[in-house]
Protein backbone atom coordinates (compact mmCIF):
# COMPACT_ATOMS: atom_id res chain seq x y z
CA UNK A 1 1.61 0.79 147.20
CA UNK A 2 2.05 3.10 149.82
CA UNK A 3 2.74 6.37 148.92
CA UNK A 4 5.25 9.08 150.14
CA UNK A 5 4.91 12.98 150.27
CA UNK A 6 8.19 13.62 150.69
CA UNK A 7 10.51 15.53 148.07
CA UNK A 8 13.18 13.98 146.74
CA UNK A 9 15.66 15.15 144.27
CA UNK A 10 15.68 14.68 140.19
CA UNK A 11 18.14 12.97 138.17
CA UNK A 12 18.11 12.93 134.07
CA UNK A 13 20.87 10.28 133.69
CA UNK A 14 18.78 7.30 131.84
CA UNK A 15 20.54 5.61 129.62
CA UNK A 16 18.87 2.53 128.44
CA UNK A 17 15.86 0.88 127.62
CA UNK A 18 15.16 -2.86 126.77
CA UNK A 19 11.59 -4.33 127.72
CA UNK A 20 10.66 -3.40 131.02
CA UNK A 21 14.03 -2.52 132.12
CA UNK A 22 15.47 1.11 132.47
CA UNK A 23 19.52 1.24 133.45
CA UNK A 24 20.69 4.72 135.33
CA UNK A 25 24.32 5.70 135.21
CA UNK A 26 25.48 6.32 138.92
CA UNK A 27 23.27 3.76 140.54
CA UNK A 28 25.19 3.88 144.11
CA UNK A 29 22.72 6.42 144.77
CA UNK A 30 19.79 4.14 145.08
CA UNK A 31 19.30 1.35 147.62
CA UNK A 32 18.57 -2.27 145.88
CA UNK A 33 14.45 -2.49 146.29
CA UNK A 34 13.94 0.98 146.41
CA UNK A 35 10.88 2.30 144.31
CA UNK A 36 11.93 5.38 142.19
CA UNK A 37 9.08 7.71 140.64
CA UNK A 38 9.49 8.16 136.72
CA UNK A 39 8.15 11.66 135.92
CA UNK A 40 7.96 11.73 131.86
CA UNK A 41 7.45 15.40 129.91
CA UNK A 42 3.96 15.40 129.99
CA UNK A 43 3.79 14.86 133.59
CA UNK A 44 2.92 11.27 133.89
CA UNK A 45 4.51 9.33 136.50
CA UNK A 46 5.27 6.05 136.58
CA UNK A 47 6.71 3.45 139.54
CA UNK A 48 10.02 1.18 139.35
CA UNK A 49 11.55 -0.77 141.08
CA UNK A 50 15.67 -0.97 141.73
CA UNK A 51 16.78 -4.74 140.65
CA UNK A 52 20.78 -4.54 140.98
CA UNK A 53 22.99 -1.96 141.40
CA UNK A 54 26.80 -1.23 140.42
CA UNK A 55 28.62 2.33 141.07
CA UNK A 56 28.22 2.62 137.37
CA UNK A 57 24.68 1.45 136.46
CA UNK A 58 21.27 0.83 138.18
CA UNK A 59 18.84 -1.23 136.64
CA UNK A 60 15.38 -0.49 137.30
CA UNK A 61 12.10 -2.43 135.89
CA UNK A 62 9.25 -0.06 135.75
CA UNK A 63 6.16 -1.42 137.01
CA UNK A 64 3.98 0.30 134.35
CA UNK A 65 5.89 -0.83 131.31
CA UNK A 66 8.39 1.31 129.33
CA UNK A 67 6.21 2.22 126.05
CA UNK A 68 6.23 5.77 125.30
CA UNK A 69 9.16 6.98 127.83
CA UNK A 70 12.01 9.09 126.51
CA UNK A 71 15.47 8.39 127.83
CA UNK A 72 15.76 12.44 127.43
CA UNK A 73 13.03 13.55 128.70
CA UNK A 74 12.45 11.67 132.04
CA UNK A 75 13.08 12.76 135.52
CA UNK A 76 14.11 10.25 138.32
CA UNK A 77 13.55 10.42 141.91
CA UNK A 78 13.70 8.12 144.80
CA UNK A 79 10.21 7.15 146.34
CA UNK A 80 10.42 5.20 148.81
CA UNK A 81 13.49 3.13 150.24
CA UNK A 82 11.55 -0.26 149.16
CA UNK A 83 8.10 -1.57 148.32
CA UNK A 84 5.62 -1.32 150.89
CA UNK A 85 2.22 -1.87 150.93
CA UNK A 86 -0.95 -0.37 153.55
CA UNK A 87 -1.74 -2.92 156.28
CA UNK A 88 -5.11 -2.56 157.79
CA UNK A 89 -7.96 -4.43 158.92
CA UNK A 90 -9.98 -2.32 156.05
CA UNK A 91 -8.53 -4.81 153.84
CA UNK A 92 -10.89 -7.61 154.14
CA UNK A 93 -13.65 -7.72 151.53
CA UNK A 94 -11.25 -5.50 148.89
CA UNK A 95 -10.07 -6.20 145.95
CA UNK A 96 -6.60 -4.72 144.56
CA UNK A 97 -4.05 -5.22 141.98
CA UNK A 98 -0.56 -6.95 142.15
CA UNK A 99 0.79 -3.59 144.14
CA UNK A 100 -1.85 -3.04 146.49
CA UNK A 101 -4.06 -0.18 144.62
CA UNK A 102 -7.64 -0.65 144.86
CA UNK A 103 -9.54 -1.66 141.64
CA UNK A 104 -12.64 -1.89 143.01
CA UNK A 105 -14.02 1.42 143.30
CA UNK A 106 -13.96 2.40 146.49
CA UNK A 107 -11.95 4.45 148.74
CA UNK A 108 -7.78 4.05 149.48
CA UNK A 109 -7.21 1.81 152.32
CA UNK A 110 -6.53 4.33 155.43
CA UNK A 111 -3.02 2.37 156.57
CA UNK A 112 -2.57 1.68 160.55
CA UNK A 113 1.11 0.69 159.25
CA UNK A 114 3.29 0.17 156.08
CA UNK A 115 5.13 -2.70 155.73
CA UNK A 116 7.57 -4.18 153.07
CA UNK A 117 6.40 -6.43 150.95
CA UNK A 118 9.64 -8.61 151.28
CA UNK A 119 8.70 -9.70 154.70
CA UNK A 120 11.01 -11.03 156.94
CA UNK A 121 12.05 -14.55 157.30
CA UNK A 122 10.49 -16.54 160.57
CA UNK A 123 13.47 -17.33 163.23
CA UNK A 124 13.14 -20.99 163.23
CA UNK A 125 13.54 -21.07 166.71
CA UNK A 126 9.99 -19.13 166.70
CA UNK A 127 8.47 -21.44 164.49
CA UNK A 128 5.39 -23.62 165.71
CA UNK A 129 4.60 -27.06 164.48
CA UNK A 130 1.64 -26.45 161.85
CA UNK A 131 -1.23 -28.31 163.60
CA UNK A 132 -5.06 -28.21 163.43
CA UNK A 133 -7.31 -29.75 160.44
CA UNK A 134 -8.67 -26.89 157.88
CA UNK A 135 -11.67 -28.21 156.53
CA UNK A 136 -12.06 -27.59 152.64
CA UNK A 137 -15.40 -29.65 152.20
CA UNK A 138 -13.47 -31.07 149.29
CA UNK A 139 -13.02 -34.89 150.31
CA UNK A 140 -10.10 -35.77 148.44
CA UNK A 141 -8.40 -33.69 150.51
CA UNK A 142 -9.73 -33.52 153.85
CA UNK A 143 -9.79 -37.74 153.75
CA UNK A 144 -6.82 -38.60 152.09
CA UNK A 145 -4.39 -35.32 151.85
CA UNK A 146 -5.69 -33.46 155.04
CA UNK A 147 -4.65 -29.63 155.21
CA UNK A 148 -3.67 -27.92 158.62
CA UNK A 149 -2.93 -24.89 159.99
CA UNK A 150 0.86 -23.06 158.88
CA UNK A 151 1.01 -25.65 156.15
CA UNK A 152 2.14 -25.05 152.30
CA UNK A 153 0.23 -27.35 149.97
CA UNK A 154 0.37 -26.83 146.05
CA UNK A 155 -2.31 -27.80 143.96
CA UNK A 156 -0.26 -29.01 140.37
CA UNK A 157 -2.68 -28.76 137.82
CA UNK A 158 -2.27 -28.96 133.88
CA UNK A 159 -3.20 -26.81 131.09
CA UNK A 160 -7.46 -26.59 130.43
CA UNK A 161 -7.89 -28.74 133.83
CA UNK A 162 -10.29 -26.55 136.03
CA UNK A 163 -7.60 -25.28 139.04
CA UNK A 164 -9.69 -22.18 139.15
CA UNK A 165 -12.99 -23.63 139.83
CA UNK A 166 -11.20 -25.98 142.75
CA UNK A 167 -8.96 -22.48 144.23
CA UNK A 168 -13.13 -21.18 144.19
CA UNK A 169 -14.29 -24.18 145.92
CA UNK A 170 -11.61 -23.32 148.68
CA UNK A 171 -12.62 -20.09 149.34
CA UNK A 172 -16.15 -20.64 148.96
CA UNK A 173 -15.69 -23.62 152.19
CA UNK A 174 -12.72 -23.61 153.88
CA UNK A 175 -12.99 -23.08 157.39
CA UNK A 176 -11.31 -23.98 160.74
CA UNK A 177 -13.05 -26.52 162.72
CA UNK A 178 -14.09 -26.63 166.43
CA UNK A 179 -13.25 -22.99 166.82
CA UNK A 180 -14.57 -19.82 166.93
CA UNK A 181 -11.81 -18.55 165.43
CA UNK A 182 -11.88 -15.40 162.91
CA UNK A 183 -10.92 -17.23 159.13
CA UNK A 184 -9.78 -15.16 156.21
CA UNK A 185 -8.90 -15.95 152.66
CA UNK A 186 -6.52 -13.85 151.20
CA UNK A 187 -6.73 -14.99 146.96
CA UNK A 188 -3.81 -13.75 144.88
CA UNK A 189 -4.75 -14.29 141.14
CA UNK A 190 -1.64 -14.26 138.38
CA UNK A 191 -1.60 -13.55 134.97
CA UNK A 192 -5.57 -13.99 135.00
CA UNK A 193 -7.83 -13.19 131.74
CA UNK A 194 -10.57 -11.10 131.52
CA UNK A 195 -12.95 -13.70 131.73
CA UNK A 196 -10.75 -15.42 134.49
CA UNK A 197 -10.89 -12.65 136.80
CA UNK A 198 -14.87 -11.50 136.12
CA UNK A 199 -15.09 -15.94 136.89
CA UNK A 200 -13.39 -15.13 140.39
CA UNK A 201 -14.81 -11.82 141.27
CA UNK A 202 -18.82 -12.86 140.67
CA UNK A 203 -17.98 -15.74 142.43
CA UNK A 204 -16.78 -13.85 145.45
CA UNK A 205 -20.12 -12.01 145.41
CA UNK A 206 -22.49 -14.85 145.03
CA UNK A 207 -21.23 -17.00 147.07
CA UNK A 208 -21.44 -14.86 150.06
CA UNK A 209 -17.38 -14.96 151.17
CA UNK A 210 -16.37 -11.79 149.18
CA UNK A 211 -17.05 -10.08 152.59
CA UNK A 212 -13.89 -12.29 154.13
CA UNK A 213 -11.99 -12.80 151.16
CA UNK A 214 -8.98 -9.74 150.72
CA UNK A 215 -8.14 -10.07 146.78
CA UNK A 216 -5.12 -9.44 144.67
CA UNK A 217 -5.98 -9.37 141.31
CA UNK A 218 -3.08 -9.20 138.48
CA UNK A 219 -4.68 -9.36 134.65
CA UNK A 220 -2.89 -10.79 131.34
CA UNK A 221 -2.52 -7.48 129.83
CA UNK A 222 -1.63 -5.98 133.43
CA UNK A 223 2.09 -5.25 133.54
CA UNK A 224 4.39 -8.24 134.04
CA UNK A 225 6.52 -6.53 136.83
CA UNK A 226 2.90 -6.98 138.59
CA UNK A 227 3.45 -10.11 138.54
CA UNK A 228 6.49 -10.25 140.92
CA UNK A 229 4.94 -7.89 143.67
CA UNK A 230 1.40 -9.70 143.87
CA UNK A 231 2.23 -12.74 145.85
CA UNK A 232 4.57 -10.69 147.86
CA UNK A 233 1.65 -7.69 148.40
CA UNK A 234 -0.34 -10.96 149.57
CA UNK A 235 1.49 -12.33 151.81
CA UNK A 236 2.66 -9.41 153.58
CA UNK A 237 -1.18 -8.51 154.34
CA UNK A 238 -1.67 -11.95 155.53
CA UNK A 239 1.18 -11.84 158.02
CA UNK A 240 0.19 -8.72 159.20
CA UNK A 241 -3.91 -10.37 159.95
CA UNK A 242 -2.80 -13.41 160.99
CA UNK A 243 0.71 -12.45 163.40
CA UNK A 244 -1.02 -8.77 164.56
CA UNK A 245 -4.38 -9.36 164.10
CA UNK A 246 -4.77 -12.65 165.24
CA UNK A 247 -6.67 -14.12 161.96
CA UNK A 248 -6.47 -17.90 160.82
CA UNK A 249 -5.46 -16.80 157.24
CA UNK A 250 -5.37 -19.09 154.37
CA UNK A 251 -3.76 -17.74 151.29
CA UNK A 252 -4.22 -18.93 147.48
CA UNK A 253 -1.61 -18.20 144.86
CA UNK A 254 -2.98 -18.91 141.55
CA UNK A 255 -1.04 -19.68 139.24
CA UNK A 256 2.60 -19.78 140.01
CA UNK A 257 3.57 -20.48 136.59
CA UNK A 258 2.84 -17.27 135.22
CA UNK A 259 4.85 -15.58 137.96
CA UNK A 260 8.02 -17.62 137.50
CA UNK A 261 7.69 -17.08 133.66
CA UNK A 262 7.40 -13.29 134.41
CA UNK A 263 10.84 -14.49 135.88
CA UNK A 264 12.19 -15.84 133.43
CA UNK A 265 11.23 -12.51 131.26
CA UNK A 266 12.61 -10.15 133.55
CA UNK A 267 16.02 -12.34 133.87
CA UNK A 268 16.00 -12.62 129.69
CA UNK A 269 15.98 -8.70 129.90
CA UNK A 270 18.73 -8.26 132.38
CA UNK A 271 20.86 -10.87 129.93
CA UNK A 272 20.99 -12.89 132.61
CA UNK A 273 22.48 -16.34 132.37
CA UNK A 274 19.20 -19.09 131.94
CA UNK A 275 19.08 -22.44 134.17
CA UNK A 276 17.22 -25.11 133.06
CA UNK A 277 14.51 -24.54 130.41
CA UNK A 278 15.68 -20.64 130.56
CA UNK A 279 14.31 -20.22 134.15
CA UNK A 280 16.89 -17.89 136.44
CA UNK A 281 19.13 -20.20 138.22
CA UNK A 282 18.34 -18.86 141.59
CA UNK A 283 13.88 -19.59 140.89
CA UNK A 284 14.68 -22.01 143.68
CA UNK A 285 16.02 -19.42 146.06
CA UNK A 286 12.82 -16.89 144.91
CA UNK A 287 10.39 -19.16 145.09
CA UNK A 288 11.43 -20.24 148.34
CA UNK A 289 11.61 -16.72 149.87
CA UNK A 290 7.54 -16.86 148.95
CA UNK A 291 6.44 -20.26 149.91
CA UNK A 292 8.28 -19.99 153.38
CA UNK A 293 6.22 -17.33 154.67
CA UNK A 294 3.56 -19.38 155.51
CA UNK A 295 3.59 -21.13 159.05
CA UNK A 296 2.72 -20.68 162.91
CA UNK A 297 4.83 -18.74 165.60
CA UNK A 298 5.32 -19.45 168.88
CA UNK A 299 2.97 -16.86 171.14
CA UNK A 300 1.07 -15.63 168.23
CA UNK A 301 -2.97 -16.92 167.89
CA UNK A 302 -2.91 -16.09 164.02
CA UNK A 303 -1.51 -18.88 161.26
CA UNK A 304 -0.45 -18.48 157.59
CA UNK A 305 -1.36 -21.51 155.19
CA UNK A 306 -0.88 -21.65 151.66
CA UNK A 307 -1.86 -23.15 148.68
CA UNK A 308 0.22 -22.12 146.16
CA UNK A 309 -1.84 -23.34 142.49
CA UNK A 310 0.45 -23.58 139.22
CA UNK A 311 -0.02 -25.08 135.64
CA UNK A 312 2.31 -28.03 134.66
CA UNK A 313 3.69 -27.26 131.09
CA UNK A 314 2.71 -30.43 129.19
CA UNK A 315 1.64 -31.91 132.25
CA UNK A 316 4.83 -33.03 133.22
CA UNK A 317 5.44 -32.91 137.16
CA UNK A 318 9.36 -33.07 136.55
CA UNK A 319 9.12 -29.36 135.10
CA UNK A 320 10.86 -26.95 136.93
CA UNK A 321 8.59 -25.50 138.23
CA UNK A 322 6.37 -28.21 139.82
CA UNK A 323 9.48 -29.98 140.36
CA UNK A 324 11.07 -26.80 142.44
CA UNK A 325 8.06 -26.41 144.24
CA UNK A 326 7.69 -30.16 145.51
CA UNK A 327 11.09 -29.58 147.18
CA UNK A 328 10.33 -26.72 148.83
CA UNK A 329 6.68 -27.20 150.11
CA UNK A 330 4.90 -29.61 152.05
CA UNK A 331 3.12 -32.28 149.44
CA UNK A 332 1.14 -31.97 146.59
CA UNK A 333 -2.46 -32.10 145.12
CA UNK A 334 -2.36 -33.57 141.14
CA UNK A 335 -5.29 -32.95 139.06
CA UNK A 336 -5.90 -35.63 136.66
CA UNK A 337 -6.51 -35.44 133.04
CA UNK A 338 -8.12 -38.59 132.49
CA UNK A 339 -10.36 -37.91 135.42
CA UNK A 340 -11.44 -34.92 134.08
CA UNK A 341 -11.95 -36.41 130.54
CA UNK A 342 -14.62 -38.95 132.67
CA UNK A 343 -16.19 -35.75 133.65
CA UNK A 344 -15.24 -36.22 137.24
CA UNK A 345 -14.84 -33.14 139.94
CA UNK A 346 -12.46 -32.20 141.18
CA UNK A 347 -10.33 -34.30 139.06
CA UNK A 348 -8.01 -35.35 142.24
CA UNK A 349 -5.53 -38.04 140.84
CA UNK A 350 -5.04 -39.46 144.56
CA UNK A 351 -1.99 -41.64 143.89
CA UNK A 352 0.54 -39.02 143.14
CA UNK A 353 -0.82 -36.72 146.04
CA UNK A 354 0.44 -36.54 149.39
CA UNK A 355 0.49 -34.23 152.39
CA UNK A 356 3.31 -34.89 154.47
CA UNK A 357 1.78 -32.90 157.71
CA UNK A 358 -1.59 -34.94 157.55
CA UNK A 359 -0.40 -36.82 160.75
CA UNK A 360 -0.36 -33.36 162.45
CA UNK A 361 -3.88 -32.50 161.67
CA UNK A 362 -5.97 -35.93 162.26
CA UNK A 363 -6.59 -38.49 165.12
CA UNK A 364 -8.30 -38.48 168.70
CA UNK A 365 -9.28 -34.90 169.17
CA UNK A 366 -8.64 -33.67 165.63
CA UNK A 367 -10.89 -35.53 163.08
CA UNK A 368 -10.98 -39.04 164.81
CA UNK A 369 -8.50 -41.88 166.19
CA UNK A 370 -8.70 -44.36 163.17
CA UNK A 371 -8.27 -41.25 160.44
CA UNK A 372 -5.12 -42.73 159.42
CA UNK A 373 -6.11 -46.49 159.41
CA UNK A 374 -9.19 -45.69 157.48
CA UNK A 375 -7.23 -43.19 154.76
CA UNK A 376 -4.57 -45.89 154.13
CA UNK A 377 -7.23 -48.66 153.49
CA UNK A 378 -8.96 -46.72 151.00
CA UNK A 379 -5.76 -45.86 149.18
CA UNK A 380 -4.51 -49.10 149.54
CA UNK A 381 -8.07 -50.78 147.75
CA UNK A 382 -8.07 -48.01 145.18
CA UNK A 383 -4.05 -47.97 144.19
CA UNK A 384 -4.85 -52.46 143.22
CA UNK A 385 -8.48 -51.44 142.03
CA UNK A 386 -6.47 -49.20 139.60
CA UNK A 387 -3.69 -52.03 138.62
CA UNK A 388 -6.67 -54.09 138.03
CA UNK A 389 -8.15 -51.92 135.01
CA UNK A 390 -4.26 -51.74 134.00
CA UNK A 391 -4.50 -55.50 133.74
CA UNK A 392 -7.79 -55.77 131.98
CA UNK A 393 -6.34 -53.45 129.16
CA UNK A 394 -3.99 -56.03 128.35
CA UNK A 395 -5.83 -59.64 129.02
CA UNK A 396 -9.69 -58.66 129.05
CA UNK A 397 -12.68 -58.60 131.48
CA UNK A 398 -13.07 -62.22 131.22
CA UNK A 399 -9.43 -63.28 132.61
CA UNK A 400 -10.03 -61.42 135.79
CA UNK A 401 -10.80 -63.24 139.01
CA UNK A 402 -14.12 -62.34 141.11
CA UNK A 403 -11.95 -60.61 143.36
CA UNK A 404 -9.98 -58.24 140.80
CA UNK A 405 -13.61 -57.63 139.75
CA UNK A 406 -14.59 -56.76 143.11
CA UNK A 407 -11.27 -54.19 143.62
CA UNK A 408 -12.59 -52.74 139.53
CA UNK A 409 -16.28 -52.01 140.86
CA UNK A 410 -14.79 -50.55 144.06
CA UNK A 411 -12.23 -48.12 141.67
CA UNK A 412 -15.34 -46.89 139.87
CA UNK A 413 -17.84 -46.32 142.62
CA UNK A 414 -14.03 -44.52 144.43
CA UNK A 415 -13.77 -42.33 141.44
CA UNK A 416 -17.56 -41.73 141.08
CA UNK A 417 -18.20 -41.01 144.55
CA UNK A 418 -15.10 -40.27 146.97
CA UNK A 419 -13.43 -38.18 144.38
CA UNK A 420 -16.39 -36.93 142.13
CA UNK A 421 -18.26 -34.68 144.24
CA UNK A 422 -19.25 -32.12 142.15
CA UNK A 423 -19.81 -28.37 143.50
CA UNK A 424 -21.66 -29.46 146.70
CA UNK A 425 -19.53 -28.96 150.03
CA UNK A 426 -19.05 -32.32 152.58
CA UNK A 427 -18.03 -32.08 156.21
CA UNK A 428 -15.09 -34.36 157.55
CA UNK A 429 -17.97 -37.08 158.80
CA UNK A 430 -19.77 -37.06 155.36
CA UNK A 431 -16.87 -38.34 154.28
CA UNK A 432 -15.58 -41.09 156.51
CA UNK A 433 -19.42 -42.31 156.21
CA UNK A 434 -19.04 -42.47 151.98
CA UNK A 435 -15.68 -44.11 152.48
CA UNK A 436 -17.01 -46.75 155.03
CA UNK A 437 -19.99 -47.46 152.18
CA UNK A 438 -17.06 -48.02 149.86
CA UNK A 439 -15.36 -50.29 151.75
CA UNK A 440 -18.44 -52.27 152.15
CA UNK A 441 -18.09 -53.44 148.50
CA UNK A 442 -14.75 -55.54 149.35
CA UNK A 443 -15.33 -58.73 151.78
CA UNK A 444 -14.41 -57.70 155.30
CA UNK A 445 -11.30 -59.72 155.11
CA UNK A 446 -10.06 -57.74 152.49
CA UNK A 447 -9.90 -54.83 155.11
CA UNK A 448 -6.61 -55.47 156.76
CA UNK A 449 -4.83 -52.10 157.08
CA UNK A 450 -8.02 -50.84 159.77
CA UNK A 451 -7.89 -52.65 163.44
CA UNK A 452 -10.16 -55.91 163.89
CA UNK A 453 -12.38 -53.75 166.46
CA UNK A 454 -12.88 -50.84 164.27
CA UNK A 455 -13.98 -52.70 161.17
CA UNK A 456 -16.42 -54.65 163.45
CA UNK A 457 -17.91 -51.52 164.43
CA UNK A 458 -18.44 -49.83 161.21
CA UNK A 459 -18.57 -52.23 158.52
CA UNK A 460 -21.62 -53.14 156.44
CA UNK A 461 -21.49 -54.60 153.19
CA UNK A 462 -23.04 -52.88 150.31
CA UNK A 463 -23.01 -53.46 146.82
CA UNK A 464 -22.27 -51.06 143.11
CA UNK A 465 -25.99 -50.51 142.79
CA UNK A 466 -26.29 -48.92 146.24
CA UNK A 467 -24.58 -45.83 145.14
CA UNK A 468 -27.09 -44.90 142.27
């Protein structure tokens, strides 16, 4: 957080403390947003942040916790008129916490600017049309739920389901195709254990990317107010590479469920009035005021995409928070439990997934013409090959015709091969070739979503053994 040398003037007037909330009398004083320094008797100092303010009462939520502060004893002044962070190209290959301080040893980032972290919204007017495949070498998604440039696309994953190691696999590969274009990942990281944030960091390091990856790193025992300024610190420094710098940034929230139940905490503490499940009614509105800073502007090189990741409580997608999120972004990715139970990775559950800009970022010029054809035949064979093993369930291997056997090999060698990739990366033409090899196990009449001429040209039967 950028800081500020000026010297402002002390008040003693706390009167309250509950959680990580602090309430002033007089609060007109202070601007809602601004950051107020918290000087305590033995001279430490701690940050907060104004939430609402009254002529009476301000309430404040201190970004370092409340433990050990002294309504008495603690001085107030005003530090800056809102949270800012330092923007500067110095950022890439860093690593900070939820605010913007560096935890990774070295120097303070020398700012060319500071900037809010609220942002400002995009005139729609200035908006571009997100456009331009971003390769993640994961096929699931380049094939079948393609990602492009100024897009939003959450992952929804569900508890003990490996989000992580996919959100690694994205930084580790993604890359903008066709283009010498600079690419930067900029990772924001939730709520993350010990163990989950050493996994991220040493992966970073090994895998050669930490040196264009700018990280945001906010730990479980970290303070939950953290929690609320990471995504926000984020975003604001990949606006500033991507709209002044001209970067093609892709950003990675993991996991949005622990910052909209450090919502829900903060709104319990301000005896708020609880929406559904004891979310804040107005998670919608906040969530939204994140997610829609991502996208392309008219006369600017640089693009913001996201992919926002979040845990499903009890897997269920009609949670608030998947359920918000799937309103407000562009499509989702759905991991799979009983994928991941057949030791398949990534666990991509295709049928619920869905990118609703994939038209933007495929066809002649793109990926190739018969992208779409070749996607929706695929689907199409797995969605009956799945029915199929529904079927046999009830009435038994025996009761099935060659054909529905044909569609149940096909699922397999789908879930085996398409999806189940392991850790290795695959360009956009390694996978059309794998998919064309799967559509060799169905008889070429079968293949009826895919034009006459381009099933002529690139069909070849194969059969189940061909793929071991």
């Amino acid at each position: 957080m950028a800081e500020s040398g000026l010297l402002q003037k002390e008040y003693w007037d706390l009167t309250y403390i509950t959680g990580p909330l602090v309430f002033l009398k007089n609060g007109g004083r202070f601007p809602t947003g601004a950051i107020l320094n918290l000087t305590m008797e033995n001279g430490e100092v701690r940050q907060g942040q104004v939430l609402e303010v009254t002529t009476d009462h301000a309430v404040v939520q201190v970004l370092q916790g409340t433990v050990g502060i002294d309504i008495k004893g603690t001085a107030v002044s005003l530090k800056n008129e809102g949270a800012r962070i330092a923007c500067s190209k110095d950022v890439i290959g860093r690593v900070f916490n939820g605010i913007g301080q560096p935890i990774d040893g070295l120097a303070p980032i020398v700012a060319e600017e500071e900037r809010s972290i609220l942002g400002a919204a995009i005139n729609p007017v200035s908006r571009n049309k997100p456009n331009d495949f971003i390769e993640t070498g994961i096929s699931v998604i380049d094939g079948f739920n393609t990602l492009v440039r100024g897009q939003k696309l959450p992952v929804f994953s569900g508890a003990g389901l490996p989000a992580n190691e996919l959100a690694n696999m994205i930084v580790q590969q993604a890359q903008v195709r066709g283009e010498d274009e600079d690419f930067v990942v900029v990772f924001a990281a939730m709520g993350l254990t010990s163990r989950e944030a050493d996994y991220f960091t040493r992966s970073f390091e090994e895998g050669g990317q930490g040196q264009r990856v700018v990280a945001f790193m906010n730990k479980a025992d970290d303070p939950v107010i953290e929690r609320l300024f990471a995504p926000r610190s984020a975003l604001t420094i990949a606006e500033y590479l991507a709209f002044d710098k001209d970067y093609q940034v892709l950003v990675i929230l993991t996991d949005m469920t622990s910052y909209c139940e450090a919502l829900r905490q903060i709104s319990s503490a301000r005896e708020e009035i609880p929406g559904r499940r004891g979310y804040p009614g107005y998670m919608y509105t906040d969530l939204s005021t994140i997610y829609e800073r991502a996208g392309r502007i008219h006369g600017k090189k640089g693009s913001v995409t996201q992919i926002p990741i979040l845990t499903m409580p009890d897997d269920d997608i009609t949670h608030p928070i998947p359920d918000l999120t799937g309103y407000i972004t562009e499509g989702q990715i759905v991991l799979g439990r009983s994928l991941h139970r057949q030791n398949v990775f990534p666990p991509v559950d295709l049928l619920p997934c869905l990118s609703r800009l994939m038209n933007n970022g495929i066809g002649e010029g793109r990926t190739t013409a018969w992208h779409r054809e070749w996607s929706n035949q695929l689907y199409a064979s797995y969605a009956r090959g799945r029915d199929v093993r529904k079927l046999m369930a009830i009435v038994g291997e025996d009761a099935l015709t060659p054909m529905d056997k044909n569609y149940l090999n096909f699922t397999v060698s789908f879930e085996t091969n398409m999806v189940g990739q392991g850790f290795t990366r695959r360009t956009i033409e390694e996978t059309f070739d794998i998919g064309w090899k799967l559509m060799g196990l169905l008889p070429k009449t079968e293949l009826t979503r895919i034009s006459r001429e381009t099933v002529d040209e690139f069909y070849q039967e194969t059969k189940p053994e061909d793929f071991k």
